[in-house]
C-alpha atoms as a PDB file:
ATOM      1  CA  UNK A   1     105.675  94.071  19.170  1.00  0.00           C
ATOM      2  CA  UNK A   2     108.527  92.170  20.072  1.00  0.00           C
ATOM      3  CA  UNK A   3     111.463  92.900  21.820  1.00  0.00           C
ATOM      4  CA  UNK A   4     113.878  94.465  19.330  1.00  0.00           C
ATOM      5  CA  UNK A   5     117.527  95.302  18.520  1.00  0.00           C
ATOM      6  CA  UNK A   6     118.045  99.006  17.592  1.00  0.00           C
ATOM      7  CA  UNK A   7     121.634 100.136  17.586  1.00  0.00           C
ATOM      8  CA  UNK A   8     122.092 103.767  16.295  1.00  0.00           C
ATOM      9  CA  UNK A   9     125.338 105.871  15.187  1.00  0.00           C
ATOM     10  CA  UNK A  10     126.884 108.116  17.229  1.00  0.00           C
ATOM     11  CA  UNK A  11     125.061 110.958  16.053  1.00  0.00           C
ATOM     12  CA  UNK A  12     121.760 109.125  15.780  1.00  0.00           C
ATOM     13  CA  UNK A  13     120.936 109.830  12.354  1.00  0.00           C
ATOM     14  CA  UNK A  14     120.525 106.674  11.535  1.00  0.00           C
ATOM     15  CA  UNK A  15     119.321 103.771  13.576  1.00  0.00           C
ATOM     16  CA  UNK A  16     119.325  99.784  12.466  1.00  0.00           C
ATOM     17  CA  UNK A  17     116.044  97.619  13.344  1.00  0.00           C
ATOM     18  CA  UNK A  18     116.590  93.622  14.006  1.00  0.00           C
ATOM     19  CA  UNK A  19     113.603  91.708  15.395  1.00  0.00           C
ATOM     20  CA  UNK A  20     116.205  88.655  16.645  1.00  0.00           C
ATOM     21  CA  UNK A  21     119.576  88.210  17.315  1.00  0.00           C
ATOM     22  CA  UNK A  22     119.551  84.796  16.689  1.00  0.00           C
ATOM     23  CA  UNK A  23     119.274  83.114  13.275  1.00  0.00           C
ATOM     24  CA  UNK A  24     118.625  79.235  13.066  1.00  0.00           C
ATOM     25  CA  UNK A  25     119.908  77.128  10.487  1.00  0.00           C
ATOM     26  CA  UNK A  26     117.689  74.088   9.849  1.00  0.00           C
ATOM     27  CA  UNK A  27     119.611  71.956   7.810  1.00  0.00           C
ATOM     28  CA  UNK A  28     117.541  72.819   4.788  1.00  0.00           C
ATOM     29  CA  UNK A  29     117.518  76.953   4.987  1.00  0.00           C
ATOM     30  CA  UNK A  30     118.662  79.458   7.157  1.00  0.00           C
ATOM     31  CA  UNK A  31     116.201  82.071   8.789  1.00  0.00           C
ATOM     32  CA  UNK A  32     116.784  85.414   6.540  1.00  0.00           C
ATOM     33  CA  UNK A  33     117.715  88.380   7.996  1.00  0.00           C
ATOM     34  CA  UNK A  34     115.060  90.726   8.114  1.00  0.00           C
ATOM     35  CA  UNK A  35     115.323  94.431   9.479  1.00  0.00           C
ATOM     36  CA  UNK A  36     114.420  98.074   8.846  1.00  0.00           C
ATOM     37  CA  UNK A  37     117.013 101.077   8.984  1.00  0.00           C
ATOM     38  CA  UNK A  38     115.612 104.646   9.897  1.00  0.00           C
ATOM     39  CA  UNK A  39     117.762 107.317   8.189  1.00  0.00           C
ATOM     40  CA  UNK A  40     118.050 110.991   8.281  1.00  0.00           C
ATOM     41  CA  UNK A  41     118.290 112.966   4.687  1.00  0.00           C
ATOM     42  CA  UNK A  42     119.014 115.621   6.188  1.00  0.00           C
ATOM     43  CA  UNK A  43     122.302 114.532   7.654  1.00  0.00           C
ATOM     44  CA  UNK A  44     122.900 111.909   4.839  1.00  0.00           C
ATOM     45  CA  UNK A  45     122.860 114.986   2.390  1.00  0.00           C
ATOM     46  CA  UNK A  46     124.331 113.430  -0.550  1.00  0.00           C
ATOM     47  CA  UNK A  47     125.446 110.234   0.604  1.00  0.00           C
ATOM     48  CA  UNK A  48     124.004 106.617   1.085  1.00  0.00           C
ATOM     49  CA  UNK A  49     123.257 103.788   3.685  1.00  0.00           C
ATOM     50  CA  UNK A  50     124.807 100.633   2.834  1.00  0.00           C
ATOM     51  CA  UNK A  51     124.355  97.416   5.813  1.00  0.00           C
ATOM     52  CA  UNK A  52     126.540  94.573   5.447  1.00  0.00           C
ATOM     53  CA  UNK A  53     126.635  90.961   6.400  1.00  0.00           C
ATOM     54  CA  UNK A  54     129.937  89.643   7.072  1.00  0.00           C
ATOM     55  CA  UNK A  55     131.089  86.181   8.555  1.00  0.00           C
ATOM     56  CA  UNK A  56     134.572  86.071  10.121  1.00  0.00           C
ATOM     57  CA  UNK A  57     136.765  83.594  11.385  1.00  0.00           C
ATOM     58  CA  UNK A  58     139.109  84.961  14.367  1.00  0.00           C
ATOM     59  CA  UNK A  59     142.060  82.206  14.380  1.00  0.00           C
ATOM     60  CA  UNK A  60     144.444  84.571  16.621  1.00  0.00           C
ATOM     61  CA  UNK A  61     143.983  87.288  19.886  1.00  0.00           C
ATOM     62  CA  UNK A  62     143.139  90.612  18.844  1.00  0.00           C
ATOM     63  CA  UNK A  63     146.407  91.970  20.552  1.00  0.00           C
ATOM     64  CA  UNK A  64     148.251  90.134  17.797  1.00  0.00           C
ATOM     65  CA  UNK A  65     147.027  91.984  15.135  1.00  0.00           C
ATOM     66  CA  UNK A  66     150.604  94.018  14.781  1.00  0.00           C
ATOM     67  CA  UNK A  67     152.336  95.441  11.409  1.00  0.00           C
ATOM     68  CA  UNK A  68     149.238  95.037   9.242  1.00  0.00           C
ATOM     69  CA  UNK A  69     148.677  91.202   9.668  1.00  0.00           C
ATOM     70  CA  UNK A  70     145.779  90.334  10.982  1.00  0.00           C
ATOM     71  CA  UNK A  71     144.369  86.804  12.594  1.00  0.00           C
ATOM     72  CA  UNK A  72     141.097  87.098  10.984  1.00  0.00           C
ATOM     73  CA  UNK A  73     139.804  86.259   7.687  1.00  0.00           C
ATOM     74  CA  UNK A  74     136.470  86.986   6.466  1.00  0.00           C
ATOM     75  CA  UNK A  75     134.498  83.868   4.897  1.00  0.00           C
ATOM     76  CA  UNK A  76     131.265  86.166   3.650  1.00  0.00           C
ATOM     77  CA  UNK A  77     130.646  89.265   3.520  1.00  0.00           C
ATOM     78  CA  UNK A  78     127.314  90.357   1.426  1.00  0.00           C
ATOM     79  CA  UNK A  79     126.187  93.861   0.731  1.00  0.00           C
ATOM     80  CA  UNK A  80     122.889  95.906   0.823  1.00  0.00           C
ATOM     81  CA  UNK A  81     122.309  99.205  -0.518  1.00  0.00           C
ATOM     82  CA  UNK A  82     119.013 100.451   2.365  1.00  0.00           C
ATOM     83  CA  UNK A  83     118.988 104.194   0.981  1.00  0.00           C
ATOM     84  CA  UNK A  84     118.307 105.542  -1.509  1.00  0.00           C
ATOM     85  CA  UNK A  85     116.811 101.741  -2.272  1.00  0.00           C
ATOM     86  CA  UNK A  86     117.168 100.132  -5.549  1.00  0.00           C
ATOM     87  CA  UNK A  87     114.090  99.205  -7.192  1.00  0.00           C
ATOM     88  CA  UNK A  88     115.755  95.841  -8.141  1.00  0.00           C
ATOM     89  CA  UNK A  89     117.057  94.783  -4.887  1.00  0.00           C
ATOM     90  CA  UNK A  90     113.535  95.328  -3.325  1.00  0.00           C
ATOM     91  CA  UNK A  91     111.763  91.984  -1.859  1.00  0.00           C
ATOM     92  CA  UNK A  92     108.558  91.337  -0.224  1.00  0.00           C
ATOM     93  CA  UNK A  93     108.283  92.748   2.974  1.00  0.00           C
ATOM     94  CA  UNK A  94     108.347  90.052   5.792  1.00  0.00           C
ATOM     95  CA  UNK A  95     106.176  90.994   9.085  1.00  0.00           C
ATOM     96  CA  UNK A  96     108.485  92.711  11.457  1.00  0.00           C
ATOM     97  CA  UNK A  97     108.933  94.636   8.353  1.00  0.00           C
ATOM     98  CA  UNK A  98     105.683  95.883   7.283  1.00  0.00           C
ATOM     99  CA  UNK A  99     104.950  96.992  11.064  1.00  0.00           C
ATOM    100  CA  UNK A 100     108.409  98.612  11.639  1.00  0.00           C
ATOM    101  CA  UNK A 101     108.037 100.340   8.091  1.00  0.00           C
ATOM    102  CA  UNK A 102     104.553 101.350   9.423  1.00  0.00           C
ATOM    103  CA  UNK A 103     105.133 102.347  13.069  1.00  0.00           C
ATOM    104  CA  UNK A 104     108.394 104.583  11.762  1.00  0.00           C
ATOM    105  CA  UNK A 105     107.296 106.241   8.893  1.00  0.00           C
ATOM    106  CA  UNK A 106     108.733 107.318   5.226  1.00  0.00           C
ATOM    107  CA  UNK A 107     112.508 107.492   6.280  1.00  0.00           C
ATOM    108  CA  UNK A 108     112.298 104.139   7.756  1.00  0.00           C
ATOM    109  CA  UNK A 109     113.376 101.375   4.534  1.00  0.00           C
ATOM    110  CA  UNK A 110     114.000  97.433   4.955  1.00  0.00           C
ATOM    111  CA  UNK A 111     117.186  95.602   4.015  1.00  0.00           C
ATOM    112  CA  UNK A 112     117.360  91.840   3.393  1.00  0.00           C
ATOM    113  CA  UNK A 113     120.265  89.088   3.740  1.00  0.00           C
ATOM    114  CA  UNK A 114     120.497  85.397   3.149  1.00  0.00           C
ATOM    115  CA  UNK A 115     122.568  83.569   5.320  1.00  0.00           C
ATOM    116  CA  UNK A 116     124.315  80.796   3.110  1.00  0.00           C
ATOM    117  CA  UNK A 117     124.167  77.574   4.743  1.00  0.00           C
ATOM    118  CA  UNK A 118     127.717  76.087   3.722  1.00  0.00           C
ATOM    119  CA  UNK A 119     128.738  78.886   6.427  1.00  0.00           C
ATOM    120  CA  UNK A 120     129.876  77.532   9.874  1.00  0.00           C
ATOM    121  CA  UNK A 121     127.730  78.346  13.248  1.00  0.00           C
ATOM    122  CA  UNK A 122     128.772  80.939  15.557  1.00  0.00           C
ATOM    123  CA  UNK A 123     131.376  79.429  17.929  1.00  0.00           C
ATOM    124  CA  UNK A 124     133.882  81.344  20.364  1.00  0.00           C
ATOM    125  CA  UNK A 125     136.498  79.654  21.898  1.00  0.00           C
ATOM    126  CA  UNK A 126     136.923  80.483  25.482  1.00  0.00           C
ATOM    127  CA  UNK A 127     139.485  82.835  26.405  1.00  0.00           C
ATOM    128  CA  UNK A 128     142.132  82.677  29.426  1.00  0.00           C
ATOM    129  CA  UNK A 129     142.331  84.928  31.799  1.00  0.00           C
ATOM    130  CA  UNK A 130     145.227  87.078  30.975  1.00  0.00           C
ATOM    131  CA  UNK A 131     143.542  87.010  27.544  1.00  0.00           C
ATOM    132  CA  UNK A 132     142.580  90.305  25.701  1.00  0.00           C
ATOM    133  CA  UNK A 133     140.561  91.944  22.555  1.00  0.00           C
ATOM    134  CA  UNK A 134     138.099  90.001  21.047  1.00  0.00           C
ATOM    135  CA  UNK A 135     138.295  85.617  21.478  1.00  0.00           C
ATOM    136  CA  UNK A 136     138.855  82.809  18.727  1.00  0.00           C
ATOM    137  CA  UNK A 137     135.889  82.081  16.760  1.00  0.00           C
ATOM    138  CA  UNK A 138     133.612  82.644  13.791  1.00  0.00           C
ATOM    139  CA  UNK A 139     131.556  85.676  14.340  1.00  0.00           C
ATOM    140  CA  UNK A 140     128.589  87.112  12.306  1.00  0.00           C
ATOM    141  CA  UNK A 141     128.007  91.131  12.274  1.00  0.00           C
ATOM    142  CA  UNK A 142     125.364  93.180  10.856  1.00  0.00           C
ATOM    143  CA  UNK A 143     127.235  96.469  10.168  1.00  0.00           C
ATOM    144  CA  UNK A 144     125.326 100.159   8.837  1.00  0.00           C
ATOM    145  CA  UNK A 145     127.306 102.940   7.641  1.00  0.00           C
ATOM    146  CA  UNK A 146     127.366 105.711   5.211  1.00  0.00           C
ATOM    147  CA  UNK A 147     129.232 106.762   2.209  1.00  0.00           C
ATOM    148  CA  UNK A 148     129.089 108.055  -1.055  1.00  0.00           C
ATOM    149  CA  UNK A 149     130.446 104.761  -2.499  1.00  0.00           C
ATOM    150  CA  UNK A 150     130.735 101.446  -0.972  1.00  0.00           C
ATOM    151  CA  UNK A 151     134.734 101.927  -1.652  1.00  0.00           C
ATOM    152  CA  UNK A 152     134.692 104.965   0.312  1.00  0.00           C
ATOM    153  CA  UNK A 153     136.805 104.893   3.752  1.00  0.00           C
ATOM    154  CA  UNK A 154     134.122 103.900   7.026  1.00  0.00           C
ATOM    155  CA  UNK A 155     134.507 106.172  10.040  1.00  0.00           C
ATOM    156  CA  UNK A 156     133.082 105.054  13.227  1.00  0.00           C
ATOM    157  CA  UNK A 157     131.375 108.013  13.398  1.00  0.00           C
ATOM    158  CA  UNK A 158     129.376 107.481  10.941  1.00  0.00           C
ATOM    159  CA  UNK A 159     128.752 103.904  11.323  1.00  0.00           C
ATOM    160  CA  UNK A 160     127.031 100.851  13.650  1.00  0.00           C
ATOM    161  CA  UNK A 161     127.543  97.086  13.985  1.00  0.00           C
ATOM    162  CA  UNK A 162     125.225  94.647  15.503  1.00  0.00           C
ATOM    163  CA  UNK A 163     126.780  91.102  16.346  1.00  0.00           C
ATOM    164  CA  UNK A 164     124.188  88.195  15.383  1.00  0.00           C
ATOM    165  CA  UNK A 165     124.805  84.705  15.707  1.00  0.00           C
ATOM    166  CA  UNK A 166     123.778  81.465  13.514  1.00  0.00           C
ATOM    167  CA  UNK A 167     122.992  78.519  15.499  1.00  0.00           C
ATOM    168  CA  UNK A 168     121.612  75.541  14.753  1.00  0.00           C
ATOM    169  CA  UNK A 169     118.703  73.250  16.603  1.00  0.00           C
ATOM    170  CA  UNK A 170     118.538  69.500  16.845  1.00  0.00           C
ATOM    171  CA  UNK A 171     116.548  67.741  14.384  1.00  0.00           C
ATOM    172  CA  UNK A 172     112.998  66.689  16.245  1.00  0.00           C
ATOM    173  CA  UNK A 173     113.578  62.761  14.689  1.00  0.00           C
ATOM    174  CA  UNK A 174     116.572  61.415  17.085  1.00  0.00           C
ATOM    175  CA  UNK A 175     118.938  59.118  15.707  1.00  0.00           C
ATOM    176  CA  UNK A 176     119.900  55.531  16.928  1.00  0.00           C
ATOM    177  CA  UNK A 177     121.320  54.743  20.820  1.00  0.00           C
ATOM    178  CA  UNK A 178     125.076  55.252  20.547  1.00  0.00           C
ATOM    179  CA  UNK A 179     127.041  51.932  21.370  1.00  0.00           C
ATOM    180  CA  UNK A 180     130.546  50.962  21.510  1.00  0.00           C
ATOM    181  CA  UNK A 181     132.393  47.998  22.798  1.00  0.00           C
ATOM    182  CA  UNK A 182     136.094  46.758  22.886  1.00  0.00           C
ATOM    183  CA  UNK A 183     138.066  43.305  24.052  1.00  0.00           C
ATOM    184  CA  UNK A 184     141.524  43.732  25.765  1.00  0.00           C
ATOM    185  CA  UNK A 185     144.113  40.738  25.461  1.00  0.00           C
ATOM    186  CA  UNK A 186     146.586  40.850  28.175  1.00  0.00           C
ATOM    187  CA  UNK A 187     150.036  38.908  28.121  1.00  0.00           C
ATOM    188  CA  UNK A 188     150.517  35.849  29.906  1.00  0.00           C
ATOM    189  CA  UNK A 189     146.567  35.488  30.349  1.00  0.00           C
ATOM    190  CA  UNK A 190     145.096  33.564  27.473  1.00  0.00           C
ATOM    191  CA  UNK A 191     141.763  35.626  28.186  1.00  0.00           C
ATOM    192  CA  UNK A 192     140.521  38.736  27.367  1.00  0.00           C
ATOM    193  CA  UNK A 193     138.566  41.870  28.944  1.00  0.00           C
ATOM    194  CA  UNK A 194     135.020  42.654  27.012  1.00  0.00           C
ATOM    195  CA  UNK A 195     133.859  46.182  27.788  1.00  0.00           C
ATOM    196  CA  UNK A 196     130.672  48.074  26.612  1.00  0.00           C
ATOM    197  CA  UNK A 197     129.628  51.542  26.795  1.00  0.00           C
ATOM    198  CA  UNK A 198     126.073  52.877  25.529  1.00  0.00           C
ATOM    199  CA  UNK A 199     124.250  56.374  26.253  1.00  0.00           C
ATOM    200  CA  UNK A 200     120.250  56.422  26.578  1.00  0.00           C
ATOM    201  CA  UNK A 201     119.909  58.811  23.464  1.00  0.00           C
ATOM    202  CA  UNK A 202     121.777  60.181  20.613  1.00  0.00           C
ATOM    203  CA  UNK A 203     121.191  64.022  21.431  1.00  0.00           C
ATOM    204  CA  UNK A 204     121.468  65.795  24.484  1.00  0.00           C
ATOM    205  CA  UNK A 205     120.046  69.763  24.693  1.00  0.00           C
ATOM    206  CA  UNK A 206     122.506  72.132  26.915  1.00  0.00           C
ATOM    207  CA  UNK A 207     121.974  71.489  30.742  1.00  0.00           C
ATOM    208  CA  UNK A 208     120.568  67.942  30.646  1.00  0.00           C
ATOM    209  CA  UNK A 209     122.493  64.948  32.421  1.00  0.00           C
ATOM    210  CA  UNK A 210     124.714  62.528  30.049  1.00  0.00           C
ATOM    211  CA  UNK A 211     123.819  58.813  31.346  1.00  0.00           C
ATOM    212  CA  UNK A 212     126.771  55.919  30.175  1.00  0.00           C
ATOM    213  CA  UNK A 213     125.767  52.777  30.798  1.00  0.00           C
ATOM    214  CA  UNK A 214     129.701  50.554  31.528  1.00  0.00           C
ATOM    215  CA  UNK A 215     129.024  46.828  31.395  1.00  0.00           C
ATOM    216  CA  UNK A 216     132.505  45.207  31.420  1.00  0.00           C
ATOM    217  CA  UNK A 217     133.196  41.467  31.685  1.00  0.00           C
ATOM    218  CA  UNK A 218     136.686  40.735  33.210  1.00  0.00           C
ATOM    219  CA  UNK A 219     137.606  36.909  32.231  1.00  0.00           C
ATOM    220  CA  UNK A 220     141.419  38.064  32.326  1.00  0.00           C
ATOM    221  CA  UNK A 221     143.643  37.481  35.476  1.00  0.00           C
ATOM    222  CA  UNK A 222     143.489  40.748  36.140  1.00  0.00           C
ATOM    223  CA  UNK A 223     142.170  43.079  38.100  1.00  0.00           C
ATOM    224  CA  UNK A 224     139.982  46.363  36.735  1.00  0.00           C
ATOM    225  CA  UNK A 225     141.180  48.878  39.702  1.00  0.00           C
ATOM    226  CA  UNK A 226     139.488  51.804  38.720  1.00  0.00           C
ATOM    227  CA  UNK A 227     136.672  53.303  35.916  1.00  0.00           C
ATOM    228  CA  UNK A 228     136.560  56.606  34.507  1.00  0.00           C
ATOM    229  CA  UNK A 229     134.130  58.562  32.212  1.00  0.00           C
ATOM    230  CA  UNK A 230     135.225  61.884  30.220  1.00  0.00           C
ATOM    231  CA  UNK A 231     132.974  63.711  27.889  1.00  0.00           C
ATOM    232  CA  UNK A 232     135.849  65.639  25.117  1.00  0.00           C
ATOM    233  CA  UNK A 233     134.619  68.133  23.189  1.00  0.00           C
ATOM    234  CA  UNK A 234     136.740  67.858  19.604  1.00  0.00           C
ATOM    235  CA  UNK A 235     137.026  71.261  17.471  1.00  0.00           C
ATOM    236  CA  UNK A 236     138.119  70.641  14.322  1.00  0.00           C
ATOM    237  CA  UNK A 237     139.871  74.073  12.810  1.00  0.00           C
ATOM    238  CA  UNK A 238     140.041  74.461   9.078  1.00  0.00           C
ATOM    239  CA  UNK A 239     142.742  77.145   8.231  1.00  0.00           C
ATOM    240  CA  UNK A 240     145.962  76.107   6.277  1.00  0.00           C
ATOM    241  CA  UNK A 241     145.164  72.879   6.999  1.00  0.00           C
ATOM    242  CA  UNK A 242     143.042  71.273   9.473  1.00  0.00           C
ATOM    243  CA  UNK A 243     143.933  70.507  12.794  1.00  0.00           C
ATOM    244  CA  UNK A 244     141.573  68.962  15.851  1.00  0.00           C
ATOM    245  CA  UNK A 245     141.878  70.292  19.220  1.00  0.00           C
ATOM    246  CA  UNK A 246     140.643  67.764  22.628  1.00  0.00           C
ATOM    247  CA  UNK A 247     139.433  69.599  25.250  1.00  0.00           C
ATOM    248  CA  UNK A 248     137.761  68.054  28.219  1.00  0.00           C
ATOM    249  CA  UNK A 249     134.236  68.715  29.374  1.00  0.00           C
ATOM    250  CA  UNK A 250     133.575  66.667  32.274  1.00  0.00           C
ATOM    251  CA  UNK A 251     135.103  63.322  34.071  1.00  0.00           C
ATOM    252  CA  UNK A 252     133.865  61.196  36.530  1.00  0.00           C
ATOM    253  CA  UNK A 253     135.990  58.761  38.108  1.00  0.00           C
ATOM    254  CA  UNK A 254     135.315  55.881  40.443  1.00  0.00           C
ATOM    255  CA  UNK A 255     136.915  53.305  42.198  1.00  0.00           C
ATOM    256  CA  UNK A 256     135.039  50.476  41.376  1.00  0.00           C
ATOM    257  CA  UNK A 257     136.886  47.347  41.087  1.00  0.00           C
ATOM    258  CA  UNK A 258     136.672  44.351  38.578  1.00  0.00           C
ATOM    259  CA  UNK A 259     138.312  41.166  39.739  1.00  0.00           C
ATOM    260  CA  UNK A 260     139.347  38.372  37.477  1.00  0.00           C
ATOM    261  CA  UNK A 261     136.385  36.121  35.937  1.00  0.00           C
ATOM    262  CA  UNK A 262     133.564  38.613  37.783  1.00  0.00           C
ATOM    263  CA  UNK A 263     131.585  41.076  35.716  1.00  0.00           C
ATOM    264  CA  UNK A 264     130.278  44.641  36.384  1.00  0.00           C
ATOM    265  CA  UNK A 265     127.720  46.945  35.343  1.00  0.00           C
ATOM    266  CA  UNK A 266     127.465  50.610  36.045  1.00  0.00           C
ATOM    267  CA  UNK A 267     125.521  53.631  35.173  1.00  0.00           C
ATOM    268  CA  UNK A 268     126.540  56.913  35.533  1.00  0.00           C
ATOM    269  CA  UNK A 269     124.834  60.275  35.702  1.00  0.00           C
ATOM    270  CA  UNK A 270     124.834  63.773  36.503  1.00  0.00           C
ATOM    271  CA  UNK A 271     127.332  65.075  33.689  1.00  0.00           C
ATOM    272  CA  UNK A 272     126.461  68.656  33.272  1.00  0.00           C
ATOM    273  CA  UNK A 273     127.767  70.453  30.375  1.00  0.00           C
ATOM    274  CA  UNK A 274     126.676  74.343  31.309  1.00  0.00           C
ATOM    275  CA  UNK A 275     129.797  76.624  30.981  1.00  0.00           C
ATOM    276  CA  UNK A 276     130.207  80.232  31.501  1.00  0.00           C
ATOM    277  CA  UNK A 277     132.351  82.834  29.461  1.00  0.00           C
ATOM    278  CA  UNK A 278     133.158  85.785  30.820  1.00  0.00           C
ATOM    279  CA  UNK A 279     130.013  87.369  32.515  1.00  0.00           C
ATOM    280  CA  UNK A 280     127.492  86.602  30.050  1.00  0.00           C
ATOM    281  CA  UNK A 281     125.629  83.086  30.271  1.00  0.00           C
ATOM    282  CA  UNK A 282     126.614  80.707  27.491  1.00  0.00           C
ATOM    283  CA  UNK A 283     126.357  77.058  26.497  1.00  0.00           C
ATOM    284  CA  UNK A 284     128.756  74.790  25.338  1.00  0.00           C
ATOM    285  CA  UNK A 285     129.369  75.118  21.737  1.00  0.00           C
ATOM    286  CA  UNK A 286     126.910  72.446  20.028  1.00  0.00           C
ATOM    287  CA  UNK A 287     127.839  70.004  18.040  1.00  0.00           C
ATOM    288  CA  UNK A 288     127.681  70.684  14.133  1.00  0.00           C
ATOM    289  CA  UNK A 289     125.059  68.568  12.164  1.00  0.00           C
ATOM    290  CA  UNK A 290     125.068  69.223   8.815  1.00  0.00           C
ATOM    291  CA  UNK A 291     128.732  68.265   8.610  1.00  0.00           C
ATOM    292  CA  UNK A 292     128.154  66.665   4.622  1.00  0.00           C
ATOM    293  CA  UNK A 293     127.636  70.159   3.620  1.00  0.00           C
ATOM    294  CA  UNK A 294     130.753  71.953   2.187  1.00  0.00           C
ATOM    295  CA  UNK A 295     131.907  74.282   4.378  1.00  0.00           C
ATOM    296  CA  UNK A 296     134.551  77.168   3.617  1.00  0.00           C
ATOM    297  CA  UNK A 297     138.293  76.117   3.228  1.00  0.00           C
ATOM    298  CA  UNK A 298     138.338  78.007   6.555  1.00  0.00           C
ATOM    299  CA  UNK A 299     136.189  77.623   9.042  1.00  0.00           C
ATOM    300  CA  UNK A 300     135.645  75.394  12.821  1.00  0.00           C
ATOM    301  CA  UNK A 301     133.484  72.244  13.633  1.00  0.00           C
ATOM    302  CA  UNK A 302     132.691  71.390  16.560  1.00  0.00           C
ATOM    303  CA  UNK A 303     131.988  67.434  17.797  1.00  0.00           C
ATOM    304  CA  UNK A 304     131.635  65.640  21.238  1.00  0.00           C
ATOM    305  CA  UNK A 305     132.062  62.333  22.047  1.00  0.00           C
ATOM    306  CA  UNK A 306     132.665  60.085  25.329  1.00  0.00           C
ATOM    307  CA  UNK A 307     135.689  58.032  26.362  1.00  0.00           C
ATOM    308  CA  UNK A 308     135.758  54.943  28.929  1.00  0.00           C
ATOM    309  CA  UNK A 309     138.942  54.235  30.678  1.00  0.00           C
END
């Protein structure tokens, strides 16, 4: 079997089964989440074991959260009733399912969620460090507990969460070579400076190098002094209203010079875009693809694009 995800309460009566942590939207449906939850009657007594699926947008530090406001608003949150089961909730039984169900016996019972996909991908925005509590970001949790109603009051004793992320994977059919270009009129020089930029392919996976191709005719009586490359990463936050964010990824800058009626042509390489937050190994945040889809009034989308100064 698998390697598997099996958070318990603190009392270990009952104990939450996930096959993956990670849950890929592919444009056209979202991978369902699929576990098992094994429960204890005997502890349970009268009560029952409800799991929840929430999605939750963190727009402010944790530390802020003072005199009952809070920086975090939830944009889903879907509930499952695992025990005692209802007859019309019941689904079939995916693989990971049927073997769990199998291997753990009669107080073991499956729960089920579907991920919409007008919901955002997890995203965190990297904290500073003098930074506290949990970061910026939309956040999916898978969260157990029991209670005689799902109204009742949720102690932590008696309850689990399991963070679980959505992510998305570039579409296998890439899209056209990116390719941009620009004339510059300069005053008292009747002509102009024609640049052009171009990448060798639309879509780059994490860790792979960004090549920009600069070809940039200088007919001006000017001189080009200097050339430099940024990758920006744009976030686009959707709360009150929407505001985008610029932060830079990587720059390379070199002194290559363009005198007056010569042209150059460079190519540049070796733009890595690995980052690291905290202590854990992370990529950067990818850029979101279905964008026509209607996402929530609040929620953060993430593009990246190259500049050429």
């Amino acid at each position: 079997m698998a390697e598997l995800f099996s958070p318990s309460f603190p009392s270990c009566c009952v104990t939450v089964y996930l096959g993956k942590r990670d849950f890929v939207d592919h444009l056209d449906h979202v991978d369902p989440v699929d576990g098992v939850i094994l429960v204890d009657p005997e502890y349970l007594k009268d009560r029952k074991v409800f799991v929840t699926l929430t999605c939750a947008f963190r727009y402010g530090r944790e530390d802020l959260d003072v005199l009952g406001l809070s920086f975090r608003k939830d944009l889903y949150i879907s509930t499952f009733q695992a025990f005692p089961p209802v007859p019309e909730e019941r689904k079939p039984n995916s693989r990971l399912q049927e073997r769990l169900l199998k291997k753990l016996g009669q107080h073991a019972h499956p729960f089920y969620f579907t991920i919409p996909q007008n919901l955002p991908c997890s995203v965190t925005l990297q904290p500073g460090p003098e930074d506290t509590g949990k970061a910026c970001g939309v956040d999916f949790e898978i969260r157990a507990f029991c209670a005689k109603s799902i109204e009742e009051k949720i102690h932590k004793r008696n309850s689990v969460r399991l963070v679980i992320r959505k992510v998305q994977y570039a579409p296998e059919k890439p899209g056209p070579q990116p390719m941009v270009e620009t004339t510059r009129s300069f005053l008292m020089s009747d002509r102009s400076l024609h640049l052009e930029a171009s990448l060798d392919k639309e879509l780059y996976y994490h860790g792979e190098p960004i090549s920009v191709n600069v070809h940039v005719t200088n007919n001006s009586t000017k001189t080009v002094k200097r050339v430099k490359i940024s990758v920006r990463q744009y976030a686009d936050i959707c709360l009150f209203s929407t505001a985008q964010y610029k932060c830079p990824v990587a720059q390379l800058e070199a002194d290559d010079q363009v005198s007056s009626s010569s042209t150059f042509y460079r190519e540049k390489r070796g733009l890595a875009l690995d980052g690291k937050l905290k202590h854990e190994d992370t990529n950067l945040a990818s850029s979101t693809i279905n964008a026509a889809v209607p996402f929530p009034i609040s929620t953060l989308l993430i593009t990246l694009a190259s500049h050429i100064n």
